[in-house]
Protein backbone atom coordinates (compact mmCIF):
# COMPACT_ATOMS: atom_id res chain seq x y z
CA UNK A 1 14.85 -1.85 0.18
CA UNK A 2 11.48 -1.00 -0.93
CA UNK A 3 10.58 1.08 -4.12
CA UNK A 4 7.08 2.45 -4.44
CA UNK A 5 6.12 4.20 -7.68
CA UNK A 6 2.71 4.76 -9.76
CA UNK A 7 1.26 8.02 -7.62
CA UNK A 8 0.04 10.95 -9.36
CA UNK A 9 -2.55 13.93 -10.30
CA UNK A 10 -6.03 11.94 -10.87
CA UNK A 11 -9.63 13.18 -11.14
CA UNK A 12 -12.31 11.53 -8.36
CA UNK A 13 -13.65 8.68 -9.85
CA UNK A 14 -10.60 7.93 -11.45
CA UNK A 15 -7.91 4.85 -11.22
CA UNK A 16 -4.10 4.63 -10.38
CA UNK A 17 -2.12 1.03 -9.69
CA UNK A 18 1.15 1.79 -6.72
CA UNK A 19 4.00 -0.34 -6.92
CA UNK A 20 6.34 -1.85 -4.73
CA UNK A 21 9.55 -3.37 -5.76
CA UNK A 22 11.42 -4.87 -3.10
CA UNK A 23 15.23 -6.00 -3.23
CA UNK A 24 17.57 -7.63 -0.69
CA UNK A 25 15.25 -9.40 1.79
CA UNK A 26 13.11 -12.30 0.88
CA UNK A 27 10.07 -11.43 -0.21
CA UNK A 28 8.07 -14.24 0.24
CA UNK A 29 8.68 -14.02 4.12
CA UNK A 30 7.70 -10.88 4.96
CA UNK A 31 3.33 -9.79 4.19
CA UNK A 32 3.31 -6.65 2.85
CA UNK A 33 1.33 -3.75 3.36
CA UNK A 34 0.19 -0.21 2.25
CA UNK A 35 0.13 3.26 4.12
CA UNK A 36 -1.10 6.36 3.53
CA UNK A 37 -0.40 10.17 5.25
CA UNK A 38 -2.25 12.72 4.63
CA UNK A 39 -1.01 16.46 5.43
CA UNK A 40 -1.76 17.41 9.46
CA UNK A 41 -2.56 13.21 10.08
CA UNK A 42 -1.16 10.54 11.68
CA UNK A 43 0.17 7.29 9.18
CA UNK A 44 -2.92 4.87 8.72
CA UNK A 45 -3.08 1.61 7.89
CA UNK A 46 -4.67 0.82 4.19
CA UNK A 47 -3.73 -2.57 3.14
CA UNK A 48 -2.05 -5.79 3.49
CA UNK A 49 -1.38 -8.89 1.77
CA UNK A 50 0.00 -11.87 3.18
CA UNK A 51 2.99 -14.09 2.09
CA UNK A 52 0.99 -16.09 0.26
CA UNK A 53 -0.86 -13.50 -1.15
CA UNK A 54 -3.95 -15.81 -0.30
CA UNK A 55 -4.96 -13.51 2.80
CA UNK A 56 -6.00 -9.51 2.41
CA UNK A 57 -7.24 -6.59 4.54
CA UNK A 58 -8.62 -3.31 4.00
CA UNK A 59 -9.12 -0.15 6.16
CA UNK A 60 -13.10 0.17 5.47
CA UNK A 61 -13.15 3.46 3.75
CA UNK A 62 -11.28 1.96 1.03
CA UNK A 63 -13.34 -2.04 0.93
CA UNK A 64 -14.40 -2.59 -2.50
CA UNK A 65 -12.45 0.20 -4.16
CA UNK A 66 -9.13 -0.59 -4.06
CA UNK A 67 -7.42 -4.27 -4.55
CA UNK A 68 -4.13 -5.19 -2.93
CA UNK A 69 -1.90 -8.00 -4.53
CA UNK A 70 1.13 -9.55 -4.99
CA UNK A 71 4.18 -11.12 -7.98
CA UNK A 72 6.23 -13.24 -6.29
CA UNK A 73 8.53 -13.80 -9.60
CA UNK A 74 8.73 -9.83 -9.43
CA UNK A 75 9.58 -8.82 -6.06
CA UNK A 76 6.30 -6.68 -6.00
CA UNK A 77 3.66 -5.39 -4.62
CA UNK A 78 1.16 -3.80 -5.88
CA UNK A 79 -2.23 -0.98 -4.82
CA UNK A 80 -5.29 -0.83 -7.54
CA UNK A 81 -7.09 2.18 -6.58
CA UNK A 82 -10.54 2.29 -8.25
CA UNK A 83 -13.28 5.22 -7.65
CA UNK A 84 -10.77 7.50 -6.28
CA UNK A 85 -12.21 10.50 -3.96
CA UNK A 86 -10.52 13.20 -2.87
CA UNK A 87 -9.95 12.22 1.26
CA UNK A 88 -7.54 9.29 -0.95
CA UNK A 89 -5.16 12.21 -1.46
CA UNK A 90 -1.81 11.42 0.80
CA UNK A 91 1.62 9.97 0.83
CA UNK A 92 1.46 6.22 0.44
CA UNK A 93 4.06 3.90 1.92
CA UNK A 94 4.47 0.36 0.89
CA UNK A 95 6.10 -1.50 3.94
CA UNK A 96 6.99 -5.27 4.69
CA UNK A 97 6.37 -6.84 8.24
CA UNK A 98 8.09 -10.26 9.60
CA UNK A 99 4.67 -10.90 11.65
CA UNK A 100 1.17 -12.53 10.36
CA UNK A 101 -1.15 -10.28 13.14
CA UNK A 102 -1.47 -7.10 14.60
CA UNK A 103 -0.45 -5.75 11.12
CA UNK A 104 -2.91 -2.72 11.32
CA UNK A 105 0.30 -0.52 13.37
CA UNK A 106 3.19 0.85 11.61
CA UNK A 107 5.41 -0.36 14.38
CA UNK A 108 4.56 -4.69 12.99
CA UNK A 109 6.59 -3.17 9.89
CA UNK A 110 10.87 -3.35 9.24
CA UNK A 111 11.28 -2.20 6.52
CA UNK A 112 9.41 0.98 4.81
CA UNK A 113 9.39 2.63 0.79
CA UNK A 114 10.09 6.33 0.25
CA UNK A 115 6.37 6.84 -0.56
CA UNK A 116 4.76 8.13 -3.30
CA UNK A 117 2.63 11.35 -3.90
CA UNK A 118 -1.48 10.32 -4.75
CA UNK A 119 -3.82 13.61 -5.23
CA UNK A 120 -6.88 13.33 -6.02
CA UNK A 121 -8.91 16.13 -7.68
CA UNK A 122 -12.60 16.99 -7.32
């Protein structure tokens, strides 16, 4: 299971950290990535980390702003999101995938987090 948590009500500009706590799979096999869905729009891609947690990649609208990473020790995974702007508003999804390519589609992805609620104000 994945548990994502840290969304909220922020101003543009403004910061929030996601987090994904996973239990009963082994982390450390599986890269891990971050989706968002906005009201009216498909699921896109945002992030992913690998197993190692040496590998990232970024949709482009959010390069340089926000910083995916990974505990190990913790089970989690986690989504700094710096400079927020208002198109960040959505649902985010943390998910876990069993592959090391094609990672960009929600299909590369088992197992999937309840989501969690980011709204950005302007």
């Amino acid at each position: 299971q994945l548990q994502a948590s840290g969304g909220g009500l922020v101003q543009a500009g403004g910061s929030l950290r996601l987090s994904c706590a996973a239990s009963g799979l082994t982390f450390s096999s599986y890269l891990m990535g971050w989706f968002r869905q906005a009201p009216g729009k498909e699921r896109e891609f945002v992030a992913a980390v690998n197993w190692s947690g040496g590998s990232t990649a970024y949709t482009d609208p959010v390069k340089g702003r926000f910083s995916i990473f990974r505990d190990s020790a913790k089970s989690t995974v986690y989504l700094q999101m710096n400079s927020l702007k208002p198109e960040d508003t959505a649902v985010y999804h943390c998910a876990a995938s069993p592959f090391g390519w094609n990672i960009l589609s929600p299909a590369r992805y088992d197992f999937w987090g309840q989501g969690t609620q980011v709204t950005v104000s302007s």
